[in-house]
PDB file of N, CA and C in Angstrom:
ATOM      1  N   UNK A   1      92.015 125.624  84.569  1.00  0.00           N
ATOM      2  CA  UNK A   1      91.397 124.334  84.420  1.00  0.00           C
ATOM      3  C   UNK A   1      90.190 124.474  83.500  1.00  0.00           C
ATOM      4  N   UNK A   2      90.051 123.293  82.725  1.00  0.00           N
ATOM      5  CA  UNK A   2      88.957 123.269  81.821  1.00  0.00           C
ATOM      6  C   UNK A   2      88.380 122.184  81.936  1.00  0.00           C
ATOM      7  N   UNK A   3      86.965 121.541  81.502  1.00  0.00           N
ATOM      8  CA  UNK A   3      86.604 120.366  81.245  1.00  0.00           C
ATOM      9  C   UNK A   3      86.038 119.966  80.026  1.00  0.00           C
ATOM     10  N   UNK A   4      86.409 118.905  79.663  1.00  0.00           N
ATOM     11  CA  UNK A   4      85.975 118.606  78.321  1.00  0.00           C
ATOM     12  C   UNK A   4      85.253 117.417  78.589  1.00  0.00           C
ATOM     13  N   UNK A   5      83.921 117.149  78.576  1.00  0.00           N
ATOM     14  CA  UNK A   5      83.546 115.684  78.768  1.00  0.00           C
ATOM     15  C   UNK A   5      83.915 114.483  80.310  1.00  0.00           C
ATOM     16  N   UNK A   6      84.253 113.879  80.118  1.00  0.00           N
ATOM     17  CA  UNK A   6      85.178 113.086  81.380  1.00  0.00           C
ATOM     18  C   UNK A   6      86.159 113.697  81.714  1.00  0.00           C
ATOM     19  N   UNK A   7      86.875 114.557  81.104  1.00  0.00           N
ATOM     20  CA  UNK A   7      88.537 114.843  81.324  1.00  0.00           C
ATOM     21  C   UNK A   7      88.694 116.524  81.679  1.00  0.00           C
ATOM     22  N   UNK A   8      89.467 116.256  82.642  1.00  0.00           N
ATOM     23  CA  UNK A   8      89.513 117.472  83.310  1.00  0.00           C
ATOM     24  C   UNK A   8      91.425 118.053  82.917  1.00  0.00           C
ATOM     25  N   UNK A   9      91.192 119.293  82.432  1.00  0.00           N
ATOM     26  CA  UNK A   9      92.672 119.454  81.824  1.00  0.00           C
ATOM     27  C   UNK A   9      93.478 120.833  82.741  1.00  0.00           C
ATOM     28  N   UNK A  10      94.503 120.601  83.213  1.00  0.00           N
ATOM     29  CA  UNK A  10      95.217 121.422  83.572  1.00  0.00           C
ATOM     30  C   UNK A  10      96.339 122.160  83.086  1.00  0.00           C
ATOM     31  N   UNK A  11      96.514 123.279  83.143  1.00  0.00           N
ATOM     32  CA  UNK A  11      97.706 123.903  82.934  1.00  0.00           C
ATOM     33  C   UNK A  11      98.439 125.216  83.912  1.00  0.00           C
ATOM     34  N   UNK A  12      99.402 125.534  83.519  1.00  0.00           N
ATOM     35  CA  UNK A  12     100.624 126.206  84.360  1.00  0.00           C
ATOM     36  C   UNK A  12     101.012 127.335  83.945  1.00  0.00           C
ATOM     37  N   UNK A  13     100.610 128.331  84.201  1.00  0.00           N
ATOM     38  CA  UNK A  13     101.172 129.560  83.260  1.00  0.00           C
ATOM     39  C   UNK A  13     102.332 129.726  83.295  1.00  0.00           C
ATOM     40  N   UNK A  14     103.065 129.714  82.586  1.00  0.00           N
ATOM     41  CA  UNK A  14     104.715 129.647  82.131  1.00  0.00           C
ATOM     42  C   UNK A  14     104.970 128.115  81.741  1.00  0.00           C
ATOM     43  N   UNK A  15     104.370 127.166  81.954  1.00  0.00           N
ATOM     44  CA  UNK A  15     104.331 126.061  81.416  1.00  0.00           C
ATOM     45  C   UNK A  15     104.253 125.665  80.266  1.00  0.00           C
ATOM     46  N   UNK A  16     104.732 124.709  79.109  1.00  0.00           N
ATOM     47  CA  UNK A  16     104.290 124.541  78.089  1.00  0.00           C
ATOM     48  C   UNK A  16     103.294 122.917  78.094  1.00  0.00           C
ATOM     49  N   UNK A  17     103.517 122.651  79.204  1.00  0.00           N
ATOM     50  CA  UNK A  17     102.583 120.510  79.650  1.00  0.00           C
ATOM     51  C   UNK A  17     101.486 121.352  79.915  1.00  0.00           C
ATOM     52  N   UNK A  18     100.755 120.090  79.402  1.00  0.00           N
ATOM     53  CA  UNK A  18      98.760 120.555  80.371  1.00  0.00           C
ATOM     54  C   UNK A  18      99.157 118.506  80.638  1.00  0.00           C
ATOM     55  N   UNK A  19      97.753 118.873  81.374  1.00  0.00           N
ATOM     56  CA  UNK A  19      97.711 117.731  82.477  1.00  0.00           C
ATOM     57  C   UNK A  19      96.159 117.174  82.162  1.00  0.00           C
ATOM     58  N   UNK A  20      95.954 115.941  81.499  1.00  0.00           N
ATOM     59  CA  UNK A  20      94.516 115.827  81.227  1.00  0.00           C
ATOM     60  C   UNK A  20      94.513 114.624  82.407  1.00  0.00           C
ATOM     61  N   UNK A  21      93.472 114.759  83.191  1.00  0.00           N
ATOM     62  CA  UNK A  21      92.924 113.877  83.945  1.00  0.00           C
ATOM     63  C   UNK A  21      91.749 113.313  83.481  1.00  0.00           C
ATOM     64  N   UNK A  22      91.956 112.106  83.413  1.00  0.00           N
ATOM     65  CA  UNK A  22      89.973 111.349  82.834  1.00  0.00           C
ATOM     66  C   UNK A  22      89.327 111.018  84.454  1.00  0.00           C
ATOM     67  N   UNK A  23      87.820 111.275  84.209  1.00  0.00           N
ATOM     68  CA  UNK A  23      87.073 111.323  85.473  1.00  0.00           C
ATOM     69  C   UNK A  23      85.977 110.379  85.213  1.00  0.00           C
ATOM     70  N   UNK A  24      86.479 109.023  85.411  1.00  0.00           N
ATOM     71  CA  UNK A  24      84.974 108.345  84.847  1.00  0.00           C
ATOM     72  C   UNK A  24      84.246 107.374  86.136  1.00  0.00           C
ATOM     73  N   UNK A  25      83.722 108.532  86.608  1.00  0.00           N
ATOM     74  CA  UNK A  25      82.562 107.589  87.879  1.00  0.00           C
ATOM     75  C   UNK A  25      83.086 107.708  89.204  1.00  0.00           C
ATOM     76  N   UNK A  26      83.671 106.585  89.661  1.00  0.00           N
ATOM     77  CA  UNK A  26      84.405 106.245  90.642  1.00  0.00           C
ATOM     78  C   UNK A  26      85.667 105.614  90.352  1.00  0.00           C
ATOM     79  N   UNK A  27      86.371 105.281  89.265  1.00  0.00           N
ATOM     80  CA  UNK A  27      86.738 104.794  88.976  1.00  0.00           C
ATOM     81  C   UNK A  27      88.133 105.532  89.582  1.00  0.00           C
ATOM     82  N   UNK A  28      88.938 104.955  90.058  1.00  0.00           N
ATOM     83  CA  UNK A  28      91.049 105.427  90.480  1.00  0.00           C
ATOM     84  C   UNK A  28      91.806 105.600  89.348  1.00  0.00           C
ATOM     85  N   UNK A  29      92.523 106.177  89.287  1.00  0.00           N
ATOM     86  CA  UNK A  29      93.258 106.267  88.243  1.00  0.00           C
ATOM     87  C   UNK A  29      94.758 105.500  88.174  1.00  0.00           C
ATOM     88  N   UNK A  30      94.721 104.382  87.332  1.00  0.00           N
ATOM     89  CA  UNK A  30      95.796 103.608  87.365  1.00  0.00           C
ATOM     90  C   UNK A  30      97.459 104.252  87.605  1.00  0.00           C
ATOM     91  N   UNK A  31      98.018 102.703  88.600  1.00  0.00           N
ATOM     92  CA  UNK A  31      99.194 103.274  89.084  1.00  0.00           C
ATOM     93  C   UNK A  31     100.150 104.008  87.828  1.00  0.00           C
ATOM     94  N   UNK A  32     100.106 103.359  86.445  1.00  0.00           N
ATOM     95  CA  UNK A  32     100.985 103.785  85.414  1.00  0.00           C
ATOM     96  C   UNK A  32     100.540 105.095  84.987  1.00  0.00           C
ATOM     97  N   UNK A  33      99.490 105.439  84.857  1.00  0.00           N
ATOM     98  CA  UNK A  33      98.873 106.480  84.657  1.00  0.00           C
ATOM     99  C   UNK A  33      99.257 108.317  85.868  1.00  0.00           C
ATOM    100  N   UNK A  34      99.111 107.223  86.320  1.00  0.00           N
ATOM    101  CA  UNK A  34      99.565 108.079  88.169  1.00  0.00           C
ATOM    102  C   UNK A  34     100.933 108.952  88.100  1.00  0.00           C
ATOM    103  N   UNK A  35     101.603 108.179  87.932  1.00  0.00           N
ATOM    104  CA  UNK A  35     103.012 108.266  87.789  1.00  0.00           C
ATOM    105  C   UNK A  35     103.731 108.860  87.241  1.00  0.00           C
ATOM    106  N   UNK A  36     102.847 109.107  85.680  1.00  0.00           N
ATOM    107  CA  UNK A  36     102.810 109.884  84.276  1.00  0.00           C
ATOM    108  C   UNK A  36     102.731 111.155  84.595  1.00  0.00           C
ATOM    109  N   UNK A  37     101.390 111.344  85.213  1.00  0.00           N
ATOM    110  CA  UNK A  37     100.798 112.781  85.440  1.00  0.00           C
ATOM    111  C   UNK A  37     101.810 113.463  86.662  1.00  0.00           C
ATOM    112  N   UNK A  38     102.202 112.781  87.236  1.00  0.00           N
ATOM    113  CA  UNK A  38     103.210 113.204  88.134  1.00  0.00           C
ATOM    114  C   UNK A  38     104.355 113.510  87.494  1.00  0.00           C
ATOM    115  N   UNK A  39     104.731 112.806  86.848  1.00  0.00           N
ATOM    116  CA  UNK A  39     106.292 113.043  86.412  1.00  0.00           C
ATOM    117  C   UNK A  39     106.140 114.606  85.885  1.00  0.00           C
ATOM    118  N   UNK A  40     105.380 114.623  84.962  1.00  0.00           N
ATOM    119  CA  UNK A  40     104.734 115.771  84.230  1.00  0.00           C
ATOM    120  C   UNK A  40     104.392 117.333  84.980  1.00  0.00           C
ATOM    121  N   UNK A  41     104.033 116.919  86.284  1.00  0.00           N
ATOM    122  CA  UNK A  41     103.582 117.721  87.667  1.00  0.00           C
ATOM    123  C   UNK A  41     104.939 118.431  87.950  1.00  0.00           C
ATOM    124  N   UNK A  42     105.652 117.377  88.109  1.00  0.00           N
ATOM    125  CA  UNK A  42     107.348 117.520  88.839  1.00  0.00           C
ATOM    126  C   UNK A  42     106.227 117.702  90.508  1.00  0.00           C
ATOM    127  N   UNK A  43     105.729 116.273  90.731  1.00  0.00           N
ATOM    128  CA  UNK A  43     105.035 116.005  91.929  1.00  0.00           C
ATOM    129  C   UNK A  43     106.245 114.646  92.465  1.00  0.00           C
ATOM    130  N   UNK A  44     106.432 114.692  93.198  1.00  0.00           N
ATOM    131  CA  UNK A  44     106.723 113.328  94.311  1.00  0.00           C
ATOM    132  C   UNK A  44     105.785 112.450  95.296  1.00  0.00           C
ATOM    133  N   UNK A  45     105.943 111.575  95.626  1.00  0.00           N
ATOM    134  CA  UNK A  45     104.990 111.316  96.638  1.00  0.00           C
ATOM    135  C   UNK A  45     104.310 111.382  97.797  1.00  0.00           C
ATOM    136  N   UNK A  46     105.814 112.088  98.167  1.00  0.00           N
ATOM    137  CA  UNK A  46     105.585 112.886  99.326  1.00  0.00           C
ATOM    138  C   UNK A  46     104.704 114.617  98.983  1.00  0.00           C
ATOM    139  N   UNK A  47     104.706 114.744  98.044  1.00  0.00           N
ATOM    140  CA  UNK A  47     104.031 115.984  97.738  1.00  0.00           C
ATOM    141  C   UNK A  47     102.733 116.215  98.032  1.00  0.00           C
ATOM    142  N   UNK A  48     102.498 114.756  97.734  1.00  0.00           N
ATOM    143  CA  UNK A  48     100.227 114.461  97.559  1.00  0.00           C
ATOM    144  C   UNK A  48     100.079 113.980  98.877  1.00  0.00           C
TER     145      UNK A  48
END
C-alpha cells in the first residue's frame, strides 16, 4: 500500500490491478464506485 495525496493505492503481488481508493474526509464511497473496486478485488458481498 501506498498513499498519494487523498488516494490510497493497493496492490497484489502476482497481480497485475492496483486498487486506488480516494479518501476525502468523511465522505462513502459511491455505490458505482464500490462495485468497481470490487469487481477488480474478485470481492463479493458477502466477503466485506
Amino acid at each position: 500500500m501506498r498513499i498519494k495525496g487523498s488516494h490510497h493505492i493497493f496492490t497484489k503481488e502476482g497481480r497485475p490491478e492496483r486498487i486506488v481508493i480516494p479518501i476525502h474526509g468523511n465522505k462513502t464511497l459511491k455505490i458505482g464506485l464500490l462495485h468497481a473496486l470490487m469487481k477488480i478485488a474478485d470481492l463479493s458481498e458477502e466477503d466485506i
